[in-house]
PDB file of N, CA and C in Angstrom:
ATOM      1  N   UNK A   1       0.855  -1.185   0.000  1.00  0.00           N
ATOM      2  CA  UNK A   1       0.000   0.000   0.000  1.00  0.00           C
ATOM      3  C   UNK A   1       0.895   1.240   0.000  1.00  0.00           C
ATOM      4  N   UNK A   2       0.340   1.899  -0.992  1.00  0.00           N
ATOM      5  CA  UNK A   2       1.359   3.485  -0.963  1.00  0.00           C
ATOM      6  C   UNK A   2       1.178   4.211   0.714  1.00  0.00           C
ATOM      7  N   UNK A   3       2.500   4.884   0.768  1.00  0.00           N
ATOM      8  CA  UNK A   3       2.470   5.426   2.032  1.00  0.00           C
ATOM      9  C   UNK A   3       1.721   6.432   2.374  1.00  0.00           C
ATOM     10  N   UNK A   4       1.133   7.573   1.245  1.00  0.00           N
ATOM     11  CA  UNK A   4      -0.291   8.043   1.292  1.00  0.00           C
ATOM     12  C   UNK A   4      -1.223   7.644   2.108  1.00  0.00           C
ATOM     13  N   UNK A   5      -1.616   6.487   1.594  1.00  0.00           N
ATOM     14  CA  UNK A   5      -2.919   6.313   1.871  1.00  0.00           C
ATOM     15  C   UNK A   5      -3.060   4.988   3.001  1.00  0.00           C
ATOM     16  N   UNK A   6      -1.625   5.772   3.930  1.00  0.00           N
ATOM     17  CA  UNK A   6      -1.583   4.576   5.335  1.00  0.00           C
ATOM     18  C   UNK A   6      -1.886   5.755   6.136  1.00  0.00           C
ATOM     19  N   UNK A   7      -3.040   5.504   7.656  1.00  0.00           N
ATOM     20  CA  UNK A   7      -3.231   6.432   8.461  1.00  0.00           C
ATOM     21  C   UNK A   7      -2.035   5.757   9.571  1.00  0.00           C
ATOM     22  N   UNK A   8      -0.660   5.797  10.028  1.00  0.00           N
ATOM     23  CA  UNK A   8      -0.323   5.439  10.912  1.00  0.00           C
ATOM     24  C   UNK A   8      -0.006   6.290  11.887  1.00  0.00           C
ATOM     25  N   UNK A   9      -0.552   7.607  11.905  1.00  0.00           N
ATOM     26  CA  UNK A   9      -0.306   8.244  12.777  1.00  0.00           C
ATOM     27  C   UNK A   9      -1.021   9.845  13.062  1.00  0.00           C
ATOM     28  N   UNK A  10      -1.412  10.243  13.590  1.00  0.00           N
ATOM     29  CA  UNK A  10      -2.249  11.578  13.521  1.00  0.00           C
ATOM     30  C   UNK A  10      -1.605  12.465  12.490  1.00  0.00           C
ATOM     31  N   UNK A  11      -0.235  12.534  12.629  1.00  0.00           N
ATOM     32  CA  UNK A  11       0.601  13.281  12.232  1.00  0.00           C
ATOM     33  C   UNK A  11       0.765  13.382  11.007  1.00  0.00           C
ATOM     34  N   UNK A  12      -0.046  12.086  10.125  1.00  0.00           N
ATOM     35  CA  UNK A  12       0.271  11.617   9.239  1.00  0.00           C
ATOM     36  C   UNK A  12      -1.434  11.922   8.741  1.00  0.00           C
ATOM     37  N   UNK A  13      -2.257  11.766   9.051  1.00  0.00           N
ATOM     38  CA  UNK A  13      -3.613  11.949   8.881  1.00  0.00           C
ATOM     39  C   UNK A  13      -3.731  13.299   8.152  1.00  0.00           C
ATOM     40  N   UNK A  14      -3.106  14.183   8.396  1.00  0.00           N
ATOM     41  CA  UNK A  14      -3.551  15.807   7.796  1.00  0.00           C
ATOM     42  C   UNK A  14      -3.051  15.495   6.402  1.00  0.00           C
ATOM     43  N   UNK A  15      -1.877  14.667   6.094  1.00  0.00           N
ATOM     44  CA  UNK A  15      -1.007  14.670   4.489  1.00  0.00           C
ATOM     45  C   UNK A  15      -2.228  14.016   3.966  1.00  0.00           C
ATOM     46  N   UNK A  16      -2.345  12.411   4.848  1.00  0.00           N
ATOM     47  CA  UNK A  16      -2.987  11.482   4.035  1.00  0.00           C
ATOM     48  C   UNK A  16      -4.302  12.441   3.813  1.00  0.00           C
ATOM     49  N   UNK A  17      -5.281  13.235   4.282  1.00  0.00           N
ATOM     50  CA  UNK A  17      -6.450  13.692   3.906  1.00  0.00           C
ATOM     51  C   UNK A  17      -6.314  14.357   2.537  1.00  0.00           C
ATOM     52  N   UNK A  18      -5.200  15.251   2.596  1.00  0.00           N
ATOM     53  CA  UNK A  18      -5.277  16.367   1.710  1.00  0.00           C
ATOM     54  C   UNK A  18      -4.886  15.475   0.192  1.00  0.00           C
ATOM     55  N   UNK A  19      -3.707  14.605  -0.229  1.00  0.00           N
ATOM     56  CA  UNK A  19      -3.368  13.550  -0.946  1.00  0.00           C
ATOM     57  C   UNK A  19      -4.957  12.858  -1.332  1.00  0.00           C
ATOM     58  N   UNK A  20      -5.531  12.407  -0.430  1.00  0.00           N
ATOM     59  CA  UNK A  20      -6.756  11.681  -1.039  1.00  0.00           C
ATOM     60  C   UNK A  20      -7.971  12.324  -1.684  1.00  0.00           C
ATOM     61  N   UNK A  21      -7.655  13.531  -1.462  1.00  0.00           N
ATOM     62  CA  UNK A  21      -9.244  14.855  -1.640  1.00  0.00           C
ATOM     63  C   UNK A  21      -7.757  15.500  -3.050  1.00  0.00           C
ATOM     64  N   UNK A  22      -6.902  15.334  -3.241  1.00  0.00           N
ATOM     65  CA  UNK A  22      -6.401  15.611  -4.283  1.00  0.00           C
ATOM     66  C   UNK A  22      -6.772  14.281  -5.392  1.00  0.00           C
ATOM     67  N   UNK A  23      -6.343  13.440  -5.116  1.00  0.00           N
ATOM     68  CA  UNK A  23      -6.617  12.458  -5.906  1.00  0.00           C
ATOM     69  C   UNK A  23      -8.146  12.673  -6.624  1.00  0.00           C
ATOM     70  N   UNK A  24      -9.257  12.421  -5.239  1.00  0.00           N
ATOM     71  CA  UNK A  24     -10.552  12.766  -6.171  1.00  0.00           C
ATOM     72  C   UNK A  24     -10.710  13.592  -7.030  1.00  0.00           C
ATOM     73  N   UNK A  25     -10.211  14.558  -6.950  1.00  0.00           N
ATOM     74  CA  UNK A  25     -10.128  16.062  -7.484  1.00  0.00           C
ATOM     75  C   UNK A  25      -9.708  15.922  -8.672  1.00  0.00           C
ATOM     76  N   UNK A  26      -8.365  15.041  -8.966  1.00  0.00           N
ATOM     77  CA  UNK A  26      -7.733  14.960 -10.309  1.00  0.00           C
ATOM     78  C   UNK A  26      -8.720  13.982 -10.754  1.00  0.00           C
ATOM     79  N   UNK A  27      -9.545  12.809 -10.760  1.00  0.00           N
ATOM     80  CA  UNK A  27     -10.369  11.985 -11.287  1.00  0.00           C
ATOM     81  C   UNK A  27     -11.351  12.547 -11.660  1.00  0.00           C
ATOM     82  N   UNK A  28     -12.142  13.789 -10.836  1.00  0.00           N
ATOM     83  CA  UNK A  28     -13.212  14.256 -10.848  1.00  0.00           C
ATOM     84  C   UNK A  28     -12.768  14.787 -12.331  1.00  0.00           C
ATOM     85  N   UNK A  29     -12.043  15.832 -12.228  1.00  0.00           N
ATOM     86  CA  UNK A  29     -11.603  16.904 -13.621  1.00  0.00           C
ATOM     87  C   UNK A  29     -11.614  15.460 -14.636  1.00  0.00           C
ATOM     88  N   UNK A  30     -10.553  14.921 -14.920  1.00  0.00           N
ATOM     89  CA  UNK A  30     -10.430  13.764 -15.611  1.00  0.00           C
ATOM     90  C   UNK A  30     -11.608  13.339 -16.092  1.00  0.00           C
ATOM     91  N   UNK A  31     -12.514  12.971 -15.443  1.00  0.00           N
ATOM     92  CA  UNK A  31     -13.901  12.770 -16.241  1.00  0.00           C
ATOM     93  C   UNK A  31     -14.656  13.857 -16.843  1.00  0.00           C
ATOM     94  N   UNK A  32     -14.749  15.216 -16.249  1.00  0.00           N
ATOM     95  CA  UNK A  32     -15.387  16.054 -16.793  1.00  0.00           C
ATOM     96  C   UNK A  32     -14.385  16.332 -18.194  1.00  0.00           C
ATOM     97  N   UNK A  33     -13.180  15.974 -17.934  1.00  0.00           N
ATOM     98  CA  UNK A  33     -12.159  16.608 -19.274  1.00  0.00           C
ATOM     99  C   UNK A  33     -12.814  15.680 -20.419  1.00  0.00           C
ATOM    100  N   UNK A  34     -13.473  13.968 -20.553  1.00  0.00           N
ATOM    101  CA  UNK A  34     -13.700  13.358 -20.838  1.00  0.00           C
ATOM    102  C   UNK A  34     -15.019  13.448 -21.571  1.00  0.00           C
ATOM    103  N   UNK A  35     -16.094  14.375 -21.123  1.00  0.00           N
ATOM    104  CA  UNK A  35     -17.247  15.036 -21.009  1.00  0.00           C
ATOM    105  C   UNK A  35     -17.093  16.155 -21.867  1.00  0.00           C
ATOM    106  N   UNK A  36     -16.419  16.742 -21.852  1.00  0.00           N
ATOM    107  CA  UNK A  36     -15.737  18.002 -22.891  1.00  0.00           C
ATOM    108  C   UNK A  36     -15.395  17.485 -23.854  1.00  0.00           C
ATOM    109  N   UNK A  37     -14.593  16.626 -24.029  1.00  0.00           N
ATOM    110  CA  UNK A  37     -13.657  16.155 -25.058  1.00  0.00           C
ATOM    111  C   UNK A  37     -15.093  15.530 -26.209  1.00  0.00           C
ATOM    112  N   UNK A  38     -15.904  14.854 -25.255  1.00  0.00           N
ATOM    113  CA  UNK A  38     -16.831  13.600 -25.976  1.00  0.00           C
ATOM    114  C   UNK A  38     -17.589  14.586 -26.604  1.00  0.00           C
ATOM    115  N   UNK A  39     -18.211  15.564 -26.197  1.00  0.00           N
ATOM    116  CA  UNK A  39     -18.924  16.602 -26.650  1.00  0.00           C
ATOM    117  C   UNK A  39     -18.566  17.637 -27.537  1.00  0.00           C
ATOM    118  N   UNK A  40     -17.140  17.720 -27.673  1.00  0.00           N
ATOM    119  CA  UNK A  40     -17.092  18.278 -28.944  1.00  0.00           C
ATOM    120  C   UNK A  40     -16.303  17.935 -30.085  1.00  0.00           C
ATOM    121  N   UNK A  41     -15.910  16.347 -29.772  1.00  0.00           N
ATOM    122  CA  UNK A  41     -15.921  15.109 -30.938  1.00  0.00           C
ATOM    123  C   UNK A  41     -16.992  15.084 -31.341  1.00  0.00           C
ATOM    124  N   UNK A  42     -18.607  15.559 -31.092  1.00  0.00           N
ATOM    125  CA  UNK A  42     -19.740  14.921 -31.409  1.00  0.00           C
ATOM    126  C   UNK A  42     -20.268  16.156 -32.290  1.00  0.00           C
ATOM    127  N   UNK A  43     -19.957  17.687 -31.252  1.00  0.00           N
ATOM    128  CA  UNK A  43     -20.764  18.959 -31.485  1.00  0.00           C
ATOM    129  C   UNK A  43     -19.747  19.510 -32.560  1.00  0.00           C
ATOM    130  N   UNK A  44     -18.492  19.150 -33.013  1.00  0.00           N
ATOM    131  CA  UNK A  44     -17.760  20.219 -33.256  1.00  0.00           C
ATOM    132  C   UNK A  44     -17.246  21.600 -32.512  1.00  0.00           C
ATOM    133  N   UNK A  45     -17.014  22.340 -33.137  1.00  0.00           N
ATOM    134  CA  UNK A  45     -16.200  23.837 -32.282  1.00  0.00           C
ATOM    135  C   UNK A  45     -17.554  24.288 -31.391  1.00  0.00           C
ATOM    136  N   UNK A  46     -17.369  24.609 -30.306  1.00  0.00           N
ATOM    137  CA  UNK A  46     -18.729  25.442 -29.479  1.00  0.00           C
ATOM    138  C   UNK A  46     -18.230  26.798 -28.891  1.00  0.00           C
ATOM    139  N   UNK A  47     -18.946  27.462 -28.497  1.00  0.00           N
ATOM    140  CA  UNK A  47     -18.424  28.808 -27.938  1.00  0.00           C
ATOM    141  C   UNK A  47     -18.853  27.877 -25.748  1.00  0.00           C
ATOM    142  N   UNK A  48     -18.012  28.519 -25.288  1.00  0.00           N
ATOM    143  CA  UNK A  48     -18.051  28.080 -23.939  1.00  0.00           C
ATOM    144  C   UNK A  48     -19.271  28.178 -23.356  1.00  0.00           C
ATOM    145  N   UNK A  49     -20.174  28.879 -23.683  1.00  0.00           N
ATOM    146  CA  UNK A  49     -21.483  28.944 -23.176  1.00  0.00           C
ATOM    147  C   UNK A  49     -22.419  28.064 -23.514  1.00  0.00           C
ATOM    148  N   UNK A  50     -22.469  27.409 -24.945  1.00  0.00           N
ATOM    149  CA  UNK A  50     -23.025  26.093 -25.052  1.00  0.00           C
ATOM    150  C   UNK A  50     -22.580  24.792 -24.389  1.00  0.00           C
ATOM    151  N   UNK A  51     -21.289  24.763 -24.421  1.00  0.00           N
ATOM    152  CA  UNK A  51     -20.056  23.754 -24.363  1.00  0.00           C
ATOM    153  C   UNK A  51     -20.900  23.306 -22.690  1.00  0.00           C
ATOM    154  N   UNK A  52     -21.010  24.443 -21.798  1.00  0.00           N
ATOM    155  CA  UNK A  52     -21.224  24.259 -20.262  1.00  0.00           C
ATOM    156  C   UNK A  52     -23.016  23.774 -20.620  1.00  0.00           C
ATOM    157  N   UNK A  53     -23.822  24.524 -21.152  1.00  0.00           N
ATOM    158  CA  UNK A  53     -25.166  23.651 -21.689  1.00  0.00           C
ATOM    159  C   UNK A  53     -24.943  22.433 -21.521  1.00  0.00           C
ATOM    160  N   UNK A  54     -24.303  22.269 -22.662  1.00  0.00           N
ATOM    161  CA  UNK A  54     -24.322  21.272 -23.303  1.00  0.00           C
ATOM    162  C   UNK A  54     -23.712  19.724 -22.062  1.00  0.00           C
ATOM    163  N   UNK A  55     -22.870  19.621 -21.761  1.00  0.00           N
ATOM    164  CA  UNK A  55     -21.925  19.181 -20.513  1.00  0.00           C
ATOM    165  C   UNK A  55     -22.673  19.132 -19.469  1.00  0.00           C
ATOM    166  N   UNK A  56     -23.785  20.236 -18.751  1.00  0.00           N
ATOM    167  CA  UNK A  56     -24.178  20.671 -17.241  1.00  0.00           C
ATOM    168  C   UNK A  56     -22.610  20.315 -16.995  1.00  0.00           C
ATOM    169  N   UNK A  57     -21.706  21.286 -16.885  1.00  0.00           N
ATOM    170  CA  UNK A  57     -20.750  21.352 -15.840  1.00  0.00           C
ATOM    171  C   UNK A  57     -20.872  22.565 -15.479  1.00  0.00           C
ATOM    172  N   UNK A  58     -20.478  23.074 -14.220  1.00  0.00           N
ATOM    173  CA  UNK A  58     -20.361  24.006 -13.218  1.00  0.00           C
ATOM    174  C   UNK A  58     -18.985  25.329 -13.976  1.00  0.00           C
ATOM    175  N   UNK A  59     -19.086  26.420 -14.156  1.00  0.00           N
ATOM    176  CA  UNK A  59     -18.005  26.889 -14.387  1.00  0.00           C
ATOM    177  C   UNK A  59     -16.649  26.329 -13.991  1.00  0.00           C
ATOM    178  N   UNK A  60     -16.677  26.171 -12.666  1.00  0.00           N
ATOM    179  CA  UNK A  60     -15.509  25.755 -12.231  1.00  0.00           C
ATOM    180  C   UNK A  60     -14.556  24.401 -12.620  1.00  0.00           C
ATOM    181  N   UNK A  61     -16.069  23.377 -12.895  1.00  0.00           N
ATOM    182  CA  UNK A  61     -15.644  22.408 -13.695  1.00  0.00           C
ATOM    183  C   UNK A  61     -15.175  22.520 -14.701  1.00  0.00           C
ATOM    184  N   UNK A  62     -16.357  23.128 -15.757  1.00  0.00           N
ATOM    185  CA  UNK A  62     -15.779  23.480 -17.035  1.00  0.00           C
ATOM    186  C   UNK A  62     -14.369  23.554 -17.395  1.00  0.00           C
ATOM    187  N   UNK A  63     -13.947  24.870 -16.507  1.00  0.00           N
ATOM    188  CA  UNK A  63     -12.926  25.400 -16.913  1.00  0.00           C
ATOM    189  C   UNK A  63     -11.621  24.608 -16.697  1.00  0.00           C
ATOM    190  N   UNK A  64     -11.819  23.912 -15.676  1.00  0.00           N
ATOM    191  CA  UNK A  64     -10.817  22.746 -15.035  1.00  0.00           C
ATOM    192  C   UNK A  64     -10.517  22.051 -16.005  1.00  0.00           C
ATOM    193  N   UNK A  65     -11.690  21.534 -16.669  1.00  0.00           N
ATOM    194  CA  UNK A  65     -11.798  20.136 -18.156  1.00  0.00           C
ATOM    195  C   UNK A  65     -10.906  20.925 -19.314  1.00  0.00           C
ATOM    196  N   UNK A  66     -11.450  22.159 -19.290  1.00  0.00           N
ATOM    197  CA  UNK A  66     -11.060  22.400 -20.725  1.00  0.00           C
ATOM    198  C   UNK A  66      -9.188  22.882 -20.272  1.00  0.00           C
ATOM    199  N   UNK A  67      -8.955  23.472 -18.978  1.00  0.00           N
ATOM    200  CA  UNK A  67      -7.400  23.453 -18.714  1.00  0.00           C
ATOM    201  C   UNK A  67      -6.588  21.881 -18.997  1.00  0.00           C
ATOM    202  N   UNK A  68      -7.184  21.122 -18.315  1.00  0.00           N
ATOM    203  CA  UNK A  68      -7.063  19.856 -18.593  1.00  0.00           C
ATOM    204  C   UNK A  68      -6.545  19.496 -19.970  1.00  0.00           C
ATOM    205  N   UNK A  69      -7.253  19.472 -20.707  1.00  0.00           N
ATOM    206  CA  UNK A  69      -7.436  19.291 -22.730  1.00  0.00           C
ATOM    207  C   UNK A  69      -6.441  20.054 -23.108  1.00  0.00           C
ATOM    208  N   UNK A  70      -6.575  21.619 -22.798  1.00  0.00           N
ATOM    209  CA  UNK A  70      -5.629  22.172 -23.289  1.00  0.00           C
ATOM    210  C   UNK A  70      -4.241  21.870 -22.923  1.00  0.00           C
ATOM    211  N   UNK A  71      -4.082  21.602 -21.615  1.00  0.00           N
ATOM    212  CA  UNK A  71      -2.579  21.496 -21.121  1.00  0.00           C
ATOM    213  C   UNK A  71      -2.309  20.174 -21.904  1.00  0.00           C
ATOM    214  N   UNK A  72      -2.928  19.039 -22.434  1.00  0.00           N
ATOM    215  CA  UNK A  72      -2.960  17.807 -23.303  1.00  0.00           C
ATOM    216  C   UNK A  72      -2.618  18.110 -24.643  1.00  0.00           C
ATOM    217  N   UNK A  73      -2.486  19.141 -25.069  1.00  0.00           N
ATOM    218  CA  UNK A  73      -2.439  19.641 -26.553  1.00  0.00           C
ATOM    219  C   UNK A  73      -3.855  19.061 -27.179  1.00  0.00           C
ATOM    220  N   UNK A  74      -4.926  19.124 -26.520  1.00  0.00           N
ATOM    221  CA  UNK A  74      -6.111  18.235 -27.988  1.00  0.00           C
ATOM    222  C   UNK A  74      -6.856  19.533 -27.499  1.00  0.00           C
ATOM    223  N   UNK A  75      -6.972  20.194 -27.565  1.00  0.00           N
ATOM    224  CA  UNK A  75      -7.569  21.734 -28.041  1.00  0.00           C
ATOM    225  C   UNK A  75      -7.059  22.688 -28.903  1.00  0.00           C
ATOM    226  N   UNK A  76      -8.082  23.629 -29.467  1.00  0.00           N
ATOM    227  CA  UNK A  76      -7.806  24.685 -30.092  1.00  0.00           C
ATOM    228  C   UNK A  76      -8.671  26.119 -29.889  1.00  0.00           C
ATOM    229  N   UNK A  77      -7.931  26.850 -28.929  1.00  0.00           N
ATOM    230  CA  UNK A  77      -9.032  27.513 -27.871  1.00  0.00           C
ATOM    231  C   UNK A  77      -8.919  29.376 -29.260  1.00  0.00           C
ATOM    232  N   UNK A  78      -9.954  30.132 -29.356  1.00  0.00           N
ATOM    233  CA  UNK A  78     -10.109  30.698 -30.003  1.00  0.00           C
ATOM    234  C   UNK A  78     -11.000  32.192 -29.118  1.00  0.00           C
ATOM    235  N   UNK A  79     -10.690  33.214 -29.491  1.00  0.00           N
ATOM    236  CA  UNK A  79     -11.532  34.453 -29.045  1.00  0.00           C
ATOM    237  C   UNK A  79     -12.050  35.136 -30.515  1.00  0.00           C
ATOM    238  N   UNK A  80     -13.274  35.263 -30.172  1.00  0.00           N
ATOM    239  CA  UNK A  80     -13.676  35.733 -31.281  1.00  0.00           C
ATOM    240  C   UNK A  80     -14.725  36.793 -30.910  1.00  0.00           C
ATOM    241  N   UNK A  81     -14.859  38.203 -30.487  1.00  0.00           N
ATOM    242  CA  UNK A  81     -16.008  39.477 -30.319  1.00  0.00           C
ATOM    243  C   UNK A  81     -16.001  38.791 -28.667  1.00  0.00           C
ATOM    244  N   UNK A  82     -14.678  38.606 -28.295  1.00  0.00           N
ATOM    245  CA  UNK A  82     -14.902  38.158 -26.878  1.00  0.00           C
ATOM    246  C   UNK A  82     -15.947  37.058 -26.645  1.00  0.00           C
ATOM    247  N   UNK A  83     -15.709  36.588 -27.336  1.00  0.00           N
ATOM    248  CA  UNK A  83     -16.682  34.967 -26.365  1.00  0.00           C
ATOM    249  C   UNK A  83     -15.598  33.995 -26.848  1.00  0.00           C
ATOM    250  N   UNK A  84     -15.441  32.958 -25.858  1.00  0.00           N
ATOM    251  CA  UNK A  84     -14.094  31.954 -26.569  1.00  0.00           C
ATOM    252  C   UNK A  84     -14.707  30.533 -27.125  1.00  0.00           C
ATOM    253  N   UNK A  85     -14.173  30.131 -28.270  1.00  0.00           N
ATOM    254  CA  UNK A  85     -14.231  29.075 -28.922  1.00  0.00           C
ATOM    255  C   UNK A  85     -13.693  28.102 -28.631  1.00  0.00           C
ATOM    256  N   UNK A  86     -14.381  26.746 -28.529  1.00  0.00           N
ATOM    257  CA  UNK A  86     -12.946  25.701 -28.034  1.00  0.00           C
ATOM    258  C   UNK A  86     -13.643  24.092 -29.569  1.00  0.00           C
ATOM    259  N   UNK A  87     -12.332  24.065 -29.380  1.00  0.00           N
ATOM    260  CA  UNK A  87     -12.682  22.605 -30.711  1.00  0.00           C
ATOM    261  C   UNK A  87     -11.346  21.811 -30.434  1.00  0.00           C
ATOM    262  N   UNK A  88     -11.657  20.572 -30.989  1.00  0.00           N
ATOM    263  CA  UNK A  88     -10.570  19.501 -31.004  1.00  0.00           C
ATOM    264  C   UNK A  88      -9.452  19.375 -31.562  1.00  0.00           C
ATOM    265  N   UNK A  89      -8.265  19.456 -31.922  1.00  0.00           N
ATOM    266  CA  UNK A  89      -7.039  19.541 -32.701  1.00  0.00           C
ATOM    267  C   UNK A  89      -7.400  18.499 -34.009  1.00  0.00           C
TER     268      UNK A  89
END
């Protein structure tokens, strides 16, 4: 078992919490990035305001997914009269 996710000691309890609520955190995004991705393999290019429609993700999500993608290179993020465009590479 990784040493994370051993409680052997109080002392050790504050790392292991924060490590495990990180972990969810990166899975959580990970799927919503997955949710983004699937949706505009399907929709083509969207402006971010459909994209979150379209998805029900939360801004915060959203934006997480699409940092996600982008930091992946499979985006192509676009401003256009100020509203931003996002599509698949």
């Amino acid at each position: 078992m990784p040493d994370f996710l051993r409680n052997n000691s109080k002392k050790c309890t504050f790392a292991s919490t924060n490590q495990k609520m990180n972990i969810v955190m990166i899975e959580k995004i990970g799927c919503n990035a997955g949710k983004v991705w699937t949706q505009l393999d399907a929709a083509g290019r969207s402006n971010v305001k459909d994209l979150k429609k379209m998805t029900k993700l939360t801004d915060k999500d959203l934006y997480a997914a699409i940092g996600w993608l982008a930091r992946e290179g499979k985006l192509t993020l676009e401003e256009v009269d100020k509203e931003v465009f996002v599509s698949l590479k």
